[in-house]
C-alpha atoms as a PDB file:
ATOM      1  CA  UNK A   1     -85.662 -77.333 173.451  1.00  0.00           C
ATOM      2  CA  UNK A   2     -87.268 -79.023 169.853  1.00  0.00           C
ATOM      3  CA  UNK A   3     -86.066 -75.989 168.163  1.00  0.00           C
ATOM      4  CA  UNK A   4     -82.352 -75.534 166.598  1.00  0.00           C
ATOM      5  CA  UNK A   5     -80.176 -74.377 169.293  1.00  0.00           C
ATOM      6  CA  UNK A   6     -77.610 -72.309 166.777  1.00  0.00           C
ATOM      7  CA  UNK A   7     -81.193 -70.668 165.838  1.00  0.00           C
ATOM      8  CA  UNK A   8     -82.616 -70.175 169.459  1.00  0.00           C
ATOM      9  CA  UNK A   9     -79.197 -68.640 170.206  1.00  0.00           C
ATOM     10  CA  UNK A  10     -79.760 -66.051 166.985  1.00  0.00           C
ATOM     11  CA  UNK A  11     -83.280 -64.780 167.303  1.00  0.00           C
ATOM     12  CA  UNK A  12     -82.542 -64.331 171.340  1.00  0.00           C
ATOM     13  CA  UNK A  13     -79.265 -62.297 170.379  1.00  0.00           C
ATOM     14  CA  UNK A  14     -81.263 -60.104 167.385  1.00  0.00           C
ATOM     15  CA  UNK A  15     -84.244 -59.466 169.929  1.00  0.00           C
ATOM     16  CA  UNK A  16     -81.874 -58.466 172.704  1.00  0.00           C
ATOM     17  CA  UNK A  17     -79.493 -56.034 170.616  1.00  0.00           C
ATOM     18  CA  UNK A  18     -83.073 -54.576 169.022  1.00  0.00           C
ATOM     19  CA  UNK A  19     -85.158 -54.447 172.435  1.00  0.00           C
ATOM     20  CA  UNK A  20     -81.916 -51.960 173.390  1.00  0.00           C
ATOM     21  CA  UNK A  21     -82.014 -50.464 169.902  1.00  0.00           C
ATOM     22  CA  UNK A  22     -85.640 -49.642 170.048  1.00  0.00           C
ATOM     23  CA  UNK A  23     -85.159 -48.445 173.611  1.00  0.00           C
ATOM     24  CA  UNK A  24     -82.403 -45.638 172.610  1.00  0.00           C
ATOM     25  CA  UNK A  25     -84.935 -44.533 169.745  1.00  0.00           C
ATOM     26  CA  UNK A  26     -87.994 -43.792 172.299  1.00  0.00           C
ATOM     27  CA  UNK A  27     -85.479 -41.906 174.769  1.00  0.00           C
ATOM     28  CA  UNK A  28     -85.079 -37.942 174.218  1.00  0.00           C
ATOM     29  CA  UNK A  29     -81.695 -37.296 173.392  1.00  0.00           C
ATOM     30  CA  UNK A  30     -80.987 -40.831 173.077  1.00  0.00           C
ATOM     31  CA  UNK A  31     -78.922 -42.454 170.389  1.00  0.00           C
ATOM     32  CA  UNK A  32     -78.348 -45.571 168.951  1.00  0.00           C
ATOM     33  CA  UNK A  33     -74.955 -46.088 166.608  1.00  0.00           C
ATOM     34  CA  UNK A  34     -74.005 -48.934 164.681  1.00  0.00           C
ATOM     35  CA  UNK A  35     -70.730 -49.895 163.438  1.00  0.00           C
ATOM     36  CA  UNK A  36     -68.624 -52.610 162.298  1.00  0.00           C
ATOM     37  CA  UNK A  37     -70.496 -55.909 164.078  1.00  0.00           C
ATOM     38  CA  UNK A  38     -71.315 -53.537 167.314  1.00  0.00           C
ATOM     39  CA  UNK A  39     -73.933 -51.442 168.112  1.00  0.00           C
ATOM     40  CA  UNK A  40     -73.717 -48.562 170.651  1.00  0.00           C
ATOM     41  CA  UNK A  41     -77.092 -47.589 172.631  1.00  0.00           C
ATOM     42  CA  UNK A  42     -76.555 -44.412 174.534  1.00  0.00           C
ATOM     43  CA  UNK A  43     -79.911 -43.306 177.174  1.00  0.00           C
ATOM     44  CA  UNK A  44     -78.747 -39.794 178.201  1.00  0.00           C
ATOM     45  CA  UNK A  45     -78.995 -41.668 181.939  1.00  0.00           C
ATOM     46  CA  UNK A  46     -75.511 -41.570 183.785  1.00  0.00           C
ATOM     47  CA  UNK A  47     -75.459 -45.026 184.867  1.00  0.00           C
ATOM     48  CA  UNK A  48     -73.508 -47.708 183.066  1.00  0.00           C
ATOM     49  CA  UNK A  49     -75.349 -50.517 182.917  1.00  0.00           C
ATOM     50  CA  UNK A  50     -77.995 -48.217 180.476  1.00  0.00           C
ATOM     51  CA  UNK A  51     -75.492 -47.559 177.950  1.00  0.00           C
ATOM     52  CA  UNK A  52     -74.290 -50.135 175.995  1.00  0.00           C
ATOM     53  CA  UNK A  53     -71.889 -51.303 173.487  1.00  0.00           C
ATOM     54  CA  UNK A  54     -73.277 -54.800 171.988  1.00  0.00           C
ATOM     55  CA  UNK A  55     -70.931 -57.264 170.269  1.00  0.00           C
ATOM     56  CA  UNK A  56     -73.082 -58.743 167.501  1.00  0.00           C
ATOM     57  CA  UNK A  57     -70.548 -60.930 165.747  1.00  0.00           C
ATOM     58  CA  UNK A  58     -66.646 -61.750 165.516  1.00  0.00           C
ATOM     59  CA  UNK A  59     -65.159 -58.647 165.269  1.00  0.00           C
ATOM     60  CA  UNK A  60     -62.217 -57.978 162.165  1.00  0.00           C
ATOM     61  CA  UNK A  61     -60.363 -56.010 164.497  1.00  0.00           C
ATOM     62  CA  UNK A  62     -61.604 -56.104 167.968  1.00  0.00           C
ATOM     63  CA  UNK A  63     -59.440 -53.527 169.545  1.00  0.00           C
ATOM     64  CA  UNK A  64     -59.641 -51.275 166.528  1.00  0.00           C
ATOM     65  CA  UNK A  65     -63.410 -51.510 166.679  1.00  0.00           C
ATOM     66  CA  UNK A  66     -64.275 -51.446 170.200  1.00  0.00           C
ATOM     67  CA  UNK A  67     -61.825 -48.662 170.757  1.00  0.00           C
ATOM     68  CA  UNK A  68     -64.099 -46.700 168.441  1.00  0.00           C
ATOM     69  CA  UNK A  69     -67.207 -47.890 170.647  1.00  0.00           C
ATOM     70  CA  UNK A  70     -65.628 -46.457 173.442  1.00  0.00           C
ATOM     71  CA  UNK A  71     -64.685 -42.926 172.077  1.00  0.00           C
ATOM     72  CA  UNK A  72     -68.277 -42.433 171.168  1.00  0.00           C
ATOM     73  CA  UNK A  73     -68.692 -42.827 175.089  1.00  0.00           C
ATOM     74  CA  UNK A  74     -66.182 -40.897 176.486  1.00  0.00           C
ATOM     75  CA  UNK A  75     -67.268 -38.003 173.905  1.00  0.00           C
ATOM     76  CA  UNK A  76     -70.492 -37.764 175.806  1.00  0.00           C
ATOM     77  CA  UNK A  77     -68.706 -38.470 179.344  1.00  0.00           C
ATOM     78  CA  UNK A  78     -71.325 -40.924 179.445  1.00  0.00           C
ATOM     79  CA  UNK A  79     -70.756 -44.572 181.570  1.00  0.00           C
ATOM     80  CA  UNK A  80     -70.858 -47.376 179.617  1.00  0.00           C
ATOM     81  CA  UNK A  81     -70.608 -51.515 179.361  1.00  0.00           C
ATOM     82  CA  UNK A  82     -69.278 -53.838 176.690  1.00  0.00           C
ATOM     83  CA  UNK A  83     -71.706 -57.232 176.415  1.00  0.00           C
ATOM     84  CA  UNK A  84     -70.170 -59.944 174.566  1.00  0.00           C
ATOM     85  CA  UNK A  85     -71.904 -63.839 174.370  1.00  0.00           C
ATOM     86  CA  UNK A  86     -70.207 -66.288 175.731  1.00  0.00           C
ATOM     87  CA  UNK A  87     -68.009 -68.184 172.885  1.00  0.00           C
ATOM     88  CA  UNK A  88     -68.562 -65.148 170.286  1.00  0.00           C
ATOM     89  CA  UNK A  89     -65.277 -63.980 170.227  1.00  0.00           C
ATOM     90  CA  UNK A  90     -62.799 -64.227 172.501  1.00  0.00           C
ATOM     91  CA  UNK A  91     -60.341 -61.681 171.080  1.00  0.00           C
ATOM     92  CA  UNK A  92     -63.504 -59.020 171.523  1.00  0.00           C
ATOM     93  CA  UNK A  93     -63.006 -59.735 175.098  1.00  0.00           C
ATOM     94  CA  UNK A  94     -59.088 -59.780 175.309  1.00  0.00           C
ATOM     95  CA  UNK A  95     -59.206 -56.404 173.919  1.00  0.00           C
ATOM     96  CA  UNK A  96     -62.155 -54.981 176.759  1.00  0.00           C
ATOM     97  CA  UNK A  97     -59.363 -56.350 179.578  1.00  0.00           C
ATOM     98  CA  UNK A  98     -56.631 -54.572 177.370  1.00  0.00           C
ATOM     99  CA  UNK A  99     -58.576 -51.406 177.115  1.00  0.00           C
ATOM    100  CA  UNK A 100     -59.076 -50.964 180.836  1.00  0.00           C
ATOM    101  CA  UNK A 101     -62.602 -52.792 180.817  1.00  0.00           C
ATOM    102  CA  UNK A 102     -62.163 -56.040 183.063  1.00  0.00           C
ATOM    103  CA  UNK A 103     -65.464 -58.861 183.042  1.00  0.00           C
ATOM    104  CA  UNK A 104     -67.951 -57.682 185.931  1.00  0.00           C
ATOM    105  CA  UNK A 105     -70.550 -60.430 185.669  1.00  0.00           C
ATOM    106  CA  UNK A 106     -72.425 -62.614 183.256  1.00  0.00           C
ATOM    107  CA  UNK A 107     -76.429 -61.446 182.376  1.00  0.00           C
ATOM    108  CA  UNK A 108     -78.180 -64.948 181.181  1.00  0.00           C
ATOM    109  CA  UNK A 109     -80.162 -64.652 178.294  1.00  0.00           C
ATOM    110  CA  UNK A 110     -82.760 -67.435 178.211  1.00  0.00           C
ATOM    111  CA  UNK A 111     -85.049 -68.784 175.478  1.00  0.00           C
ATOM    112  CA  UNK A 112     -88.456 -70.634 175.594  1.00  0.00           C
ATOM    113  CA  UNK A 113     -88.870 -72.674 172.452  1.00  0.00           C
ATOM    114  CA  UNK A 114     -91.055 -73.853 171.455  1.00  0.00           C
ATOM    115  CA  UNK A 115     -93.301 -71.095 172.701  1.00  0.00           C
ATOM    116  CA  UNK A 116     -96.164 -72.130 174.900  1.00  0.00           C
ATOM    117  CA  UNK A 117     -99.061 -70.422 177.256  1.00  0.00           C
ATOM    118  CA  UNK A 118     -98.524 -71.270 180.901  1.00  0.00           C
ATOM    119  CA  UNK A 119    -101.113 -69.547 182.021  1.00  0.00           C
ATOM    120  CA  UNK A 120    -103.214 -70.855 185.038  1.00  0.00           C
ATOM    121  CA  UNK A 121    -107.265 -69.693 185.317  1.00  0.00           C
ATOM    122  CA  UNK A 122    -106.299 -68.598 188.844  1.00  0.00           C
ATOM    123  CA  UNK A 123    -103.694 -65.877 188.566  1.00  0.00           C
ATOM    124  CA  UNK A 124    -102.552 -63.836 191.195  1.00  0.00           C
ATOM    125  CA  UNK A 125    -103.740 -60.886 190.083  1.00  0.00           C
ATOM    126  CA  UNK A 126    -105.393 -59.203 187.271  1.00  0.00           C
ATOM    127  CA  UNK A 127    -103.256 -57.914 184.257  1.00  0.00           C
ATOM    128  CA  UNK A 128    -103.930 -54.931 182.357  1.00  0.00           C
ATOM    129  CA  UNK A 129    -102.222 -53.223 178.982  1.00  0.00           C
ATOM    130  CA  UNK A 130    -101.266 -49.950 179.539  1.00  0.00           C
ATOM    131  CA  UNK A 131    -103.137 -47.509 177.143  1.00  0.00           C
ATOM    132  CA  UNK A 132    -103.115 -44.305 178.796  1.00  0.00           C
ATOM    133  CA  UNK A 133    -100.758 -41.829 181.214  1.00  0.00           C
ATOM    134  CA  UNK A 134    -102.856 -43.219 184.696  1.00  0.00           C
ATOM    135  CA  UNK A 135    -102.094 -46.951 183.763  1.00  0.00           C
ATOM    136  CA  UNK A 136     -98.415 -45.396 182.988  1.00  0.00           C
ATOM    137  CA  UNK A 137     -98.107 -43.634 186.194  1.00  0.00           C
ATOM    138  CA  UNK A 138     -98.755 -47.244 187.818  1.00  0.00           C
ATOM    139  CA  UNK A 139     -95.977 -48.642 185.793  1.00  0.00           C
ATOM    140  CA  UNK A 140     -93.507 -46.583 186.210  1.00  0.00           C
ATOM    141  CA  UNK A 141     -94.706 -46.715 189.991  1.00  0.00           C
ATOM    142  CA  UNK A 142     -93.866 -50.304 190.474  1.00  0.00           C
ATOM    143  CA  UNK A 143     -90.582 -50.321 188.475  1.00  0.00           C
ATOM    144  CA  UNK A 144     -89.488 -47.088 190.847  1.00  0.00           C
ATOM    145  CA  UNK A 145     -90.035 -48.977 194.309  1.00  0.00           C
ATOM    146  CA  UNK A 146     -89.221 -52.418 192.813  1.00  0.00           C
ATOM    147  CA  UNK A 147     -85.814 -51.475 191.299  1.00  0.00           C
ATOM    148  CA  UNK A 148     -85.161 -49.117 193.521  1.00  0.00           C
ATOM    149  CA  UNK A 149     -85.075 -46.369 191.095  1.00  0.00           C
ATOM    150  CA  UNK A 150     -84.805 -42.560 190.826  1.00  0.00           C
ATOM    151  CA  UNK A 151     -88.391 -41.918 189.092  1.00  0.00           C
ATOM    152  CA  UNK A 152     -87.125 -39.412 186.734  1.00  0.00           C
ATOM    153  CA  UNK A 153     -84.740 -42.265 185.348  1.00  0.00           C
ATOM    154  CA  UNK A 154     -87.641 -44.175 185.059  1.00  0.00           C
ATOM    155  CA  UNK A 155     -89.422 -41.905 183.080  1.00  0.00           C
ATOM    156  CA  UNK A 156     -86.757 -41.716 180.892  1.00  0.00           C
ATOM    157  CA  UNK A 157     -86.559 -45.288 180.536  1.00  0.00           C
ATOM    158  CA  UNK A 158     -90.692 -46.170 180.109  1.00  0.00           C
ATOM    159  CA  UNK A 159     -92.308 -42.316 178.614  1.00  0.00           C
ATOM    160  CA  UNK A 160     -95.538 -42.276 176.409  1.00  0.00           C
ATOM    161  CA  UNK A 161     -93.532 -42.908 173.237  1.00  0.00           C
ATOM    162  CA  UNK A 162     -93.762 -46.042 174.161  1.00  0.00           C
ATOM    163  CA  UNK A 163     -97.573 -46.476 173.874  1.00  0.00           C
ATOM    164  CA  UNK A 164     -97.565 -45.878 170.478  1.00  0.00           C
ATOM    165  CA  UNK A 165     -94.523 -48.215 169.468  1.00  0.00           C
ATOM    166  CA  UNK A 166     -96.068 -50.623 167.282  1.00  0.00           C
ATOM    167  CA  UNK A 167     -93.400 -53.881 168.989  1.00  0.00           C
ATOM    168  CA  UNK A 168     -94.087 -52.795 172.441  1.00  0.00           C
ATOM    169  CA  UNK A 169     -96.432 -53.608 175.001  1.00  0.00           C
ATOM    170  CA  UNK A 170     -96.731 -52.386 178.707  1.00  0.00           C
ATOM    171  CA  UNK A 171     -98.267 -54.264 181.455  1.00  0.00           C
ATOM    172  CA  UNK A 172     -99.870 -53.898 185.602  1.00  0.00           C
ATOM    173  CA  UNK A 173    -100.986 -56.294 187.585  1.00  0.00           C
ATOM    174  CA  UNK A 174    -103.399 -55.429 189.899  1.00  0.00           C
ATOM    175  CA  UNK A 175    -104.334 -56.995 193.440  1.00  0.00           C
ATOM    176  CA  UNK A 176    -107.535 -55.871 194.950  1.00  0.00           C
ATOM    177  CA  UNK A 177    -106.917 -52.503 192.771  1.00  0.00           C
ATOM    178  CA  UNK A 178    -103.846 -51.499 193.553  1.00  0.00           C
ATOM    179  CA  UNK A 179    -100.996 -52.076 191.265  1.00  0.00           C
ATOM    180  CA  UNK A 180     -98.355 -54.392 191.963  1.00  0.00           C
ATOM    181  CA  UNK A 181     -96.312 -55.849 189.196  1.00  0.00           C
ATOM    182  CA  UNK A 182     -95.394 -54.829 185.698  1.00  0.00           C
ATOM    183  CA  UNK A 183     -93.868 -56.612 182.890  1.00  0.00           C
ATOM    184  CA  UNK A 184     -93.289 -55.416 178.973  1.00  0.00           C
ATOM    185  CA  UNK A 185     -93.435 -57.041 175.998  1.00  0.00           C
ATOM    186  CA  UNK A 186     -91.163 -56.506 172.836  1.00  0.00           C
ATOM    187  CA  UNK A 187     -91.888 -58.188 169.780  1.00  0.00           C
ATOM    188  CA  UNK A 188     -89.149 -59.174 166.918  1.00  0.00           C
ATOM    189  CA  UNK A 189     -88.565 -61.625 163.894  1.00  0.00           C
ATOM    190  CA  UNK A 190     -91.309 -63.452 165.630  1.00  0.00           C
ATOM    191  CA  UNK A 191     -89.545 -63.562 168.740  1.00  0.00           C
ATOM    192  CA  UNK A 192     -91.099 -62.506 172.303  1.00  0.00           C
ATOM    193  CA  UNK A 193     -88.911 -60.323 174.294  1.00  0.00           C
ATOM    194  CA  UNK A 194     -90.022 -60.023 177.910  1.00  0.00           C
ATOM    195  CA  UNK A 195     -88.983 -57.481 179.788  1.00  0.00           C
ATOM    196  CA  UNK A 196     -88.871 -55.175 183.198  1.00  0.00           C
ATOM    197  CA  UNK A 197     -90.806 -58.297 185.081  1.00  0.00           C
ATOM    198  CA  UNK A 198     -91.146 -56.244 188.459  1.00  0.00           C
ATOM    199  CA  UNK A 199     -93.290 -57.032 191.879  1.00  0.00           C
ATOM    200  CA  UNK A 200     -93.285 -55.461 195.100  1.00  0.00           C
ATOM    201  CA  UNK A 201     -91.460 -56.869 197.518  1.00  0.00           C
ATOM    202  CA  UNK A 202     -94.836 -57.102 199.900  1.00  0.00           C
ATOM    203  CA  UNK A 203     -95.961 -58.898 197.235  1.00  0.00           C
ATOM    204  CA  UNK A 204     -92.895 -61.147 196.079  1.00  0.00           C
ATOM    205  CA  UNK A 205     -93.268 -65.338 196.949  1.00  0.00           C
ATOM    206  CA  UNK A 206     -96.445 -65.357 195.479  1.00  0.00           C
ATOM    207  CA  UNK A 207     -96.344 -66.326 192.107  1.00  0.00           C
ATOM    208  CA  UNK A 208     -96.786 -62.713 190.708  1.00  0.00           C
ATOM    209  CA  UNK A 209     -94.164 -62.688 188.628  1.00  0.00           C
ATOM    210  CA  UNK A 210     -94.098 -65.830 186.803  1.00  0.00           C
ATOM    211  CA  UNK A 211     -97.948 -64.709 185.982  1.00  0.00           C
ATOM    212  CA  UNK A 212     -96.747 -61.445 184.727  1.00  0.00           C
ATOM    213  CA  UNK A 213     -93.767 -63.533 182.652  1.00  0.00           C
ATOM    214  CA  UNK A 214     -96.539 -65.780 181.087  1.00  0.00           C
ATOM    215  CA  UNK A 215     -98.798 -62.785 180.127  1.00  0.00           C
ATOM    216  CA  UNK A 216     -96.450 -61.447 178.206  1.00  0.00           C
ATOM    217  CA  UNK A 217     -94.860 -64.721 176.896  1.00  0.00           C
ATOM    218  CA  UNK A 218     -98.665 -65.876 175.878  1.00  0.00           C
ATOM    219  CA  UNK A 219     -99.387 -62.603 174.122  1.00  0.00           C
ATOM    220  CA  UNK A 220     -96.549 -63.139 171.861  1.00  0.00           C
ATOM    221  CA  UNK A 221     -97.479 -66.000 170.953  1.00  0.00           C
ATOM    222  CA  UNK A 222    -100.838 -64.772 169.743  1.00  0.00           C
ATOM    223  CA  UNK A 223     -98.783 -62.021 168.233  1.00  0.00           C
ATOM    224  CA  UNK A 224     -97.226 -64.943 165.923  1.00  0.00           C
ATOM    225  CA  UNK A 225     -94.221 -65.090 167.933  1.00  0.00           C
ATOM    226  CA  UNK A 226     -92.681 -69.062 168.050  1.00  0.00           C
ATOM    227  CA  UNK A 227     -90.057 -68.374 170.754  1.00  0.00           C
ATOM    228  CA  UNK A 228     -89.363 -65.718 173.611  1.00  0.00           C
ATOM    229  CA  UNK A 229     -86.539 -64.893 174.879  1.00  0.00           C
ATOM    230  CA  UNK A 230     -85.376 -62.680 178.136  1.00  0.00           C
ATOM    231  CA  UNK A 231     -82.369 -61.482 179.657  1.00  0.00           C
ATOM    232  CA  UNK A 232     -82.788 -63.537 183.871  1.00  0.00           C
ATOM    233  CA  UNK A 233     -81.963 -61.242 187.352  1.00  0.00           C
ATOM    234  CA  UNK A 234     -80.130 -63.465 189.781  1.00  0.00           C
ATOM    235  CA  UNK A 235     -83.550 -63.619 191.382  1.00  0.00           C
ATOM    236  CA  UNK A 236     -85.648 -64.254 188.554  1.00  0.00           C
ATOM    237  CA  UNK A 237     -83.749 -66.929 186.835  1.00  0.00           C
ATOM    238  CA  UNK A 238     -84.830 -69.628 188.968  1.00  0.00           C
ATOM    239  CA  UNK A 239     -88.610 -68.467 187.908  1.00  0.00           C
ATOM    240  CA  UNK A 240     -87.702 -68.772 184.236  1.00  0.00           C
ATOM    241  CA  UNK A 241     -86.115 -72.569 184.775  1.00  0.00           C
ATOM    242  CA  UNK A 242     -89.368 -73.713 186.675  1.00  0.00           C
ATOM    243  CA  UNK A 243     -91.475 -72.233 183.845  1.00  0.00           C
ATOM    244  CA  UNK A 244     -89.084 -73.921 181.009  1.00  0.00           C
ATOM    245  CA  UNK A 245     -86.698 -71.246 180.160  1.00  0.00           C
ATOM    246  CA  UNK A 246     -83.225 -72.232 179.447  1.00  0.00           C
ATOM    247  CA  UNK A 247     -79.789 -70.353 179.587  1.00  0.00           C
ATOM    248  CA  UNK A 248     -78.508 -70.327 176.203  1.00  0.00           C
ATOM    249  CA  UNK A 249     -76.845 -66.234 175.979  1.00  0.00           C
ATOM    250  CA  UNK A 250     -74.685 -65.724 178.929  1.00  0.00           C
ATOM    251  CA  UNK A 251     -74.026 -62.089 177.843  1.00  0.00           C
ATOM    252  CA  UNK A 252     -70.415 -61.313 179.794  1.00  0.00           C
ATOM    253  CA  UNK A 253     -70.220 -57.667 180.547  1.00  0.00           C
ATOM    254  CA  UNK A 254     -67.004 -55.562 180.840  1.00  0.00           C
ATOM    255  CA  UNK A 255     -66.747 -52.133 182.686  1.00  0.00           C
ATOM    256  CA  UNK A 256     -64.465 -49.896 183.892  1.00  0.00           C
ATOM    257  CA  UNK A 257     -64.094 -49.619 187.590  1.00  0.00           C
ATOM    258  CA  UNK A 258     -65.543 -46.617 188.042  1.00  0.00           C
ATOM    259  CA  UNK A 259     -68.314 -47.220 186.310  1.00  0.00           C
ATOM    260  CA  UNK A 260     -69.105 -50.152 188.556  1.00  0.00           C
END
């Protein structure tokens, strides 16, 4: 990694806490608040790990503050998760154990920088922007049977609104017509955020989805982007390291039991 690591670290951060930010906008109903170095993304979907309170800096009063964060939550009755970096602030995470939030798990945010295009003239299958409600419908599809998902919290998640966002891009992949994969694209400060990389699981060992992670990766680049960023599954992250990718977020979440 050529580039400054304090600066990697920044741009992933800003593209991450934005990606979400975005996301909350495009939902109906949804809401994004922003207060005192956190920012509160709520989906209208009652599952935690969709509604989030991001720690964007040191906070001045970290109980104080994320107490706050919290009571916008509970006023909707809505599930929730704290993220805070690794290293950011300490205190911010003393006060999630004192509040009844215990750490859950880690989410690694990793960075490619520089940027580069690691695409290969024999892909596994053929990639196509979505532009209209059928290549939508395949989408959200793939992401349903992939994830494991309820569609109509899919739908929520990925509607038509988000066609028409100007730092968004949906994509398919297709084998022998039928689609397979997905991945999504979200462009910031001339950063790449990649996003919902999804394949079948008849379809998973193949290569898919590191050719879905460097179609999007590539097309921020020629969108002026200079680094991309993503936030790893524990079965994607050994994809991203292959491709170049390294760990340099460790976003460490904190949740109520319950909420688990």
């Amino acid at each position: 990694m050529s580039t400054d690591r304090a600066e990697v670290i920044r741009r992933t951060d800003q593209n991450y806490f934005d990606m979400w930010a975005a996301y909350g906008a495009l939902v109906d109903g949804g809401e994004v608040r922003e207060f005192d170095g956190v920012r509160c993304v709520w989906s209208t979907l009652p599952v935690a790990m969709f509604n989030n309170v991001f720690v964007m800096r040191p906070l001045d009063d970290a109980r104080r503050i994320l107490s706050r964060a919290i009571a916008f939550f509970d006023a909707l009755e809505a599930p929730f998760v704290i993220r805070v970096r690794e290293g950011l602030d300490p205190a911010a995470e003393a006060a999630c154990e004192a509040l009844g939030l215990p750490y859950s798990d880690t989410v690694p945010g990793m960075a490619l920088a520089p940027i580069r295009d690691g695409r290969t003239a024999d892909d596994p299958v053929r990639v196509e922007r979505v532009r209209d409600d059928a290549g939508l419908d395949d989408h959200i599809g793939v992401i349903v049977e992939a994830f494991a998902m309820p569609r109509a919290a899919a739908e929520r998640i990925v509607n038509r609104r988000t066609l028409d966002a100007l730092d968004s891009e949906l994509y398919v992949g297709y084998d022998d017509g039928h689609p397979v994969a997905t991945v999504g694209l979200f462009v910031s400060g001339r950063t790449a955020g990649v996003m919902n990389v999804a394949c079948l699981a008849s379809h998973r060992r193949r290569g898919i989805g590191e050719a879905m992670t460097w179609h999007a990766v590539s097309r921020g680049a020629a969108l002026g982007a200079t680094l991309a960023a993503l936030q790893a599954s524990e079965m994607g992250r050994p994809v991203y390291e292959r491709m170049g990718f390294e760990l340099v977020s460790p976003y460490r979440t904190f949740v109520r039991p319950e909420f688990r």
